[in-house]
Protein backbone atom coordinates (compact mmCIF):
# COMPACT_ATOMS: atom_id res chain seq x y z
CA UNK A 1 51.55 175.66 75.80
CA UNK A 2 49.86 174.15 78.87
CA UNK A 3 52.21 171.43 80.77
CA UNK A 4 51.52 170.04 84.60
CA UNK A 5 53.13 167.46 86.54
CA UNK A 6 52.21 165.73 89.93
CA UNK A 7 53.64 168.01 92.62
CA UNK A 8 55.29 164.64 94.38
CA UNK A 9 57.08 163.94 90.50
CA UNK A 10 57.84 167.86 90.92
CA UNK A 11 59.74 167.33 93.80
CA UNK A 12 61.61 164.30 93.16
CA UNK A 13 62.67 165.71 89.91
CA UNK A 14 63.26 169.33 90.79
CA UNK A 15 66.96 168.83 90.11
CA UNK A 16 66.56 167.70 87.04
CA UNK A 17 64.44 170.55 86.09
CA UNK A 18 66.90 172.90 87.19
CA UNK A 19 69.84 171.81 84.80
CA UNK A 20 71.05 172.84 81.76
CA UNK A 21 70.24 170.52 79.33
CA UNK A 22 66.22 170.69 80.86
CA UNK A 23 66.23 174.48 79.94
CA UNK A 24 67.43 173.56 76.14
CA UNK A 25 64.74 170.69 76.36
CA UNK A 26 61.75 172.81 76.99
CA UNK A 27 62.92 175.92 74.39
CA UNK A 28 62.89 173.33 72.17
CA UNK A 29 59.69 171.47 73.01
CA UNK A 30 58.18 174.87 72.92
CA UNK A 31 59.55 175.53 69.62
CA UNK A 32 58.26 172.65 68.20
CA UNK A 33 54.62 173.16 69.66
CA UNK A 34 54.89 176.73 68.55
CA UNK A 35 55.20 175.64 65.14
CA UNK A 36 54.65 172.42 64.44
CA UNK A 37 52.21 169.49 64.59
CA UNK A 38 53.11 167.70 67.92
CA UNK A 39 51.82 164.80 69.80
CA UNK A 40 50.81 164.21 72.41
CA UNK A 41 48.64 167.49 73.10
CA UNK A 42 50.38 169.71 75.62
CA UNK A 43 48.88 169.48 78.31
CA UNK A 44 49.49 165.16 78.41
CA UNK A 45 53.33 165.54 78.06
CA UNK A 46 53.65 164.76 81.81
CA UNK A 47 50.09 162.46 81.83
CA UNK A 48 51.80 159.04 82.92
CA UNK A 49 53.10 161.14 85.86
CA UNK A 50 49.99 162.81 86.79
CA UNK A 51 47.96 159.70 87.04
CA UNK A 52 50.61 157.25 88.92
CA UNK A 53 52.32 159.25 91.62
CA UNK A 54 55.70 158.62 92.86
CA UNK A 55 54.69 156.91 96.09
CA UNK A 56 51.98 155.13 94.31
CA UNK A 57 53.82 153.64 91.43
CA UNK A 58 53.76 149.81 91.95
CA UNK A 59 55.05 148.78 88.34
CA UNK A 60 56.70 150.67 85.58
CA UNK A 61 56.88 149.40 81.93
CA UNK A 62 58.51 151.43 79.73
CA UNK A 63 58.00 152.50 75.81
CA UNK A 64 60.07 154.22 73.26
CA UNK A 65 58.10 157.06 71.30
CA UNK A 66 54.84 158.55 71.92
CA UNK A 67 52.39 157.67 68.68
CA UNK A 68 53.09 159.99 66.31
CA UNK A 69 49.78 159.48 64.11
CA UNK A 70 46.73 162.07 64.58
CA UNK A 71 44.71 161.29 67.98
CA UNK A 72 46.69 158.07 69.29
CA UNK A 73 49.34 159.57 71.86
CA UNK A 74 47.62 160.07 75.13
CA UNK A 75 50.67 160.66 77.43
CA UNK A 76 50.92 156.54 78.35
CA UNK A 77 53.01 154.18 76.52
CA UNK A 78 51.19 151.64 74.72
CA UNK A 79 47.64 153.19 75.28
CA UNK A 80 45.15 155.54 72.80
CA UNK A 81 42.35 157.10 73.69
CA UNK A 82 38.71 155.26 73.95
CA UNK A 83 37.31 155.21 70.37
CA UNK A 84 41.09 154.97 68.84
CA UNK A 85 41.93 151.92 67.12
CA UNK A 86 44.06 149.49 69.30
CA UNK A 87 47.73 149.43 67.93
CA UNK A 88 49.13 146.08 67.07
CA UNK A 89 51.33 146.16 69.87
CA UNK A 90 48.70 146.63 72.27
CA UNK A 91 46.53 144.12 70.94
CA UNK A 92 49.38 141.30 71.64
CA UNK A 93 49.64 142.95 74.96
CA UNK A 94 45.63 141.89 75.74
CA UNK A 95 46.57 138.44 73.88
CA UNK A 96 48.97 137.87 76.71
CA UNK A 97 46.73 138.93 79.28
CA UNK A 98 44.22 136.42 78.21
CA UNK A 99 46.36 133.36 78.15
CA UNK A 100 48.22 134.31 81.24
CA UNK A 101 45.02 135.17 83.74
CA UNK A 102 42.36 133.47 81.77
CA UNK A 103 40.31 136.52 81.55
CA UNK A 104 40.63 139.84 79.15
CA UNK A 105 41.94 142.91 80.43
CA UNK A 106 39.70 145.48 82.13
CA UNK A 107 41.06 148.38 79.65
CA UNK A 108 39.52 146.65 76.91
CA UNK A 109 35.92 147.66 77.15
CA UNK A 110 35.90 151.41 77.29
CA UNK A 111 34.65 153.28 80.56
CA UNK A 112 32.72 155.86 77.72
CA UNK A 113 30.29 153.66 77.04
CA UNK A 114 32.51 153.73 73.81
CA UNK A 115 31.55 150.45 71.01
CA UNK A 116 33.99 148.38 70.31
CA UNK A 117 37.23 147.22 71.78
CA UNK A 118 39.06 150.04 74.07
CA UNK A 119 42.96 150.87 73.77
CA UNK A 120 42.75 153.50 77.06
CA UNK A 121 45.23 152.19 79.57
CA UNK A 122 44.30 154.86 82.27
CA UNK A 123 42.66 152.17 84.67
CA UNK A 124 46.32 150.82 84.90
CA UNK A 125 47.64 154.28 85.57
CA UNK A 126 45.37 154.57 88.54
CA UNK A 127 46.16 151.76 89.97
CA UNK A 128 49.72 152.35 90.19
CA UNK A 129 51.38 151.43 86.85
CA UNK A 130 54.05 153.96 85.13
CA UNK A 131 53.33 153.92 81.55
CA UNK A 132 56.66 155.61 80.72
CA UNK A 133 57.67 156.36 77.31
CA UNK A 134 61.75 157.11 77.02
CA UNK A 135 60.68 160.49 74.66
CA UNK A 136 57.52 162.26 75.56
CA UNK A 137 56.82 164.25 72.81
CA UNK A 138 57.49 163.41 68.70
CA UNK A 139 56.36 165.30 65.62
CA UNK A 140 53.37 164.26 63.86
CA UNK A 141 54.21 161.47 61.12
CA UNK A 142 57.78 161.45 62.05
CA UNK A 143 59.02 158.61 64.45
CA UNK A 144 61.88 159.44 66.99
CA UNK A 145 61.98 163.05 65.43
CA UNK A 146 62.58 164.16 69.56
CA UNK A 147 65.08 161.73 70.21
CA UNK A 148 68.20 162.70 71.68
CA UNK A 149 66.82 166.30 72.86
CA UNK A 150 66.88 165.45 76.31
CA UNK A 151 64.04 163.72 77.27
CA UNK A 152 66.05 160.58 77.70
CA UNK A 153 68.47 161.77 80.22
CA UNK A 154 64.74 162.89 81.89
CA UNK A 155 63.37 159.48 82.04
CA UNK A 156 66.39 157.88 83.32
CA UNK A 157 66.48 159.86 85.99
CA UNK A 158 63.09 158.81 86.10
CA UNK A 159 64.02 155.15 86.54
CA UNK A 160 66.84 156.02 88.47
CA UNK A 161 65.14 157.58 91.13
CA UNK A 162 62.41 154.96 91.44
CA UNK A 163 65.64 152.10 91.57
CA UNK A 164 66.66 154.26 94.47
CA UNK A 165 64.00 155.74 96.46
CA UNK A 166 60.88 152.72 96.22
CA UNK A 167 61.17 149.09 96.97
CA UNK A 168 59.51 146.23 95.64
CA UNK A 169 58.81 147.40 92.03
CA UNK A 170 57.96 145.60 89.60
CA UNK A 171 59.66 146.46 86.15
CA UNK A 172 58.17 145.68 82.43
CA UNK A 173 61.05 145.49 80.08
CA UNK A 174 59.73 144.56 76.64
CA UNK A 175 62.78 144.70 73.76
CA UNK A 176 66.30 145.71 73.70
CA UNK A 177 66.01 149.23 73.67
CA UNK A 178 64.16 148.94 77.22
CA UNK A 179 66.25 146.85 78.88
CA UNK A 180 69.29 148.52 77.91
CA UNK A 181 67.47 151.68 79.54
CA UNK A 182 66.65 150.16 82.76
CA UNK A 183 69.56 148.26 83.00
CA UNK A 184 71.52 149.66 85.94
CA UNK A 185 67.42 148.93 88.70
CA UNK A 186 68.72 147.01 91.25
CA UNK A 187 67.56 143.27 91.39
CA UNK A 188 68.03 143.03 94.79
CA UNK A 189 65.32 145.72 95.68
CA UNK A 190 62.77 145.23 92.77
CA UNK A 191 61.29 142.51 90.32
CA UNK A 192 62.83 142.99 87.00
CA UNK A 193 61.18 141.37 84.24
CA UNK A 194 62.73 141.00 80.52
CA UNK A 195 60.86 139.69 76.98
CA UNK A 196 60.71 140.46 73.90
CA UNK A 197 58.74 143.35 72.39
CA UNK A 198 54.89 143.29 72.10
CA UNK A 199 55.13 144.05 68.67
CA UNK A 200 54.17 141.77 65.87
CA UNK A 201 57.22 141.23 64.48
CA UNK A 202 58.62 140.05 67.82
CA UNK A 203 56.14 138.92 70.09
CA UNK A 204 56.33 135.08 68.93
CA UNK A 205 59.96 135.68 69.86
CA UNK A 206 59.43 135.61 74.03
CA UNK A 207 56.59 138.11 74.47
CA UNK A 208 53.67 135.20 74.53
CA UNK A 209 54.40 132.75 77.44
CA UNK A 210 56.29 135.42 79.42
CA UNK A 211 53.19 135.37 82.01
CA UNK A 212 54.49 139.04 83.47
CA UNK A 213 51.27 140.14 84.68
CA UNK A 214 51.11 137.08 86.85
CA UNK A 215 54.51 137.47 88.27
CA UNK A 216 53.92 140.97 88.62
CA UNK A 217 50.96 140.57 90.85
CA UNK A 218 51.94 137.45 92.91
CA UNK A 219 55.87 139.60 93.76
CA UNK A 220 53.19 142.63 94.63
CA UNK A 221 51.02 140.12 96.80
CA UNK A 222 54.18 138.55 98.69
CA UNK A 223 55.41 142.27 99.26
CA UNK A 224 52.05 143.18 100.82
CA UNK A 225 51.34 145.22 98.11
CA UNK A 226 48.04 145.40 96.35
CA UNK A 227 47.63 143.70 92.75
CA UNK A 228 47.52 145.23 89.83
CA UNK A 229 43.68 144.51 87.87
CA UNK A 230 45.00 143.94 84.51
């Protein structure tokens, strides 16, 4: 089983990687791999960190679940890789986008060369967003089957850390379950923005109209901080 992480995430999260509940995580996690169909591949458990940096993370929005369907989960929450149908979810995510800059996103046509409309969210990795799911691995056709084996107490210290050690972040909370996980980031120090899910049978709810991804870049612009090309 092949697993990196960004040396600065290494070092911010050392501690965490050095407690108890970690070691039972990753037995497990290798179990699972060992003999099981898991998602995402191995080596994109730790992708979102690897391509956003601790010192370069500018916004984080969170997920729930990796995709748990063959060939979707990439390591980012809310993205598939180029050539992947778009999930639902997503595609209200680029319907927001539209109405709130006026202009589609720049993940949706695929840097491949790819036909057809692109899911890849990578471009928004680079540039400094945290696509964090809460669980970073699941079983194939079985939704939340890693829940509760540690992951979670991972990615809050996750969002902890951020809260305490960054200023000026911007952070994405779609749902219930998300906002209940961020709910301790500190106002005071970072742009916390709550709606309603992306997905279809809540987005008409408070996801349209919330205009996050211009309030995300024009908090980043009055910071000093360069926007986010969504």
């Amino acid at each position: 089983m092949q697993v990196r992480i960004d040396k600065s995430w290494q070092q911010v999260l050392q501690s965490e990687f050095d407690k108890p509940y970690f070691e039972l995580l990753t037995d497990f996690v290798r179990q699972q791999y060992r003999t099981r169909e898991v998602f995402p591949p191995s080596r994109l458990i730790f992708a979102a960190f690897d391509a956003c940096p601790f010192d370069k993370v500018k916004v984080v929005i969170l997920g729930q679940d990796p995709y748990h369907e063959v060939g979707q989960a990439q390591g980012l929450c809310f993205s598939v890789p180029d050539g992947v149908r778009v999930p639902p979810s997503l595609l209200n995510i680029y319907k927001e986008i539209s109405t709130d800059l006026g202009r589609p996103s720049v993940c949706e046509t695929s840097q491949t060369g790819q036909p057809g409309l692109s899911g890849n969210l990578m471009r928004w990795a680079q540039q400094g967003v945290l696509l964090l799911n809460a669980t970073l691995t699941v079983e194939a056709h079985r939704a939340g089957s890693h829940q509760n084996k540690g992951w979670e107490v991972l990615t809050d210290a996750v969002i902890e850390q951020l809260s305490k050690q960054r200023r000026n972040l911007v952070f994405m909370l779609w749902g219930a379950y998300a906002q209940r996980k961020a709910s301790f980031v500190s106002t005071r120090d970072h742009l916390v923005l709550k709606a309603a899910h992306p997905s279809p049978l809540s987005a008409y709810n408070g996801f349209f109209g919330c205009r996050h991804f211009s309030k995300a870049n024009s908090y980043l612009v009055e910071h000093g901080i360069e926007p986010i090309e969504w």
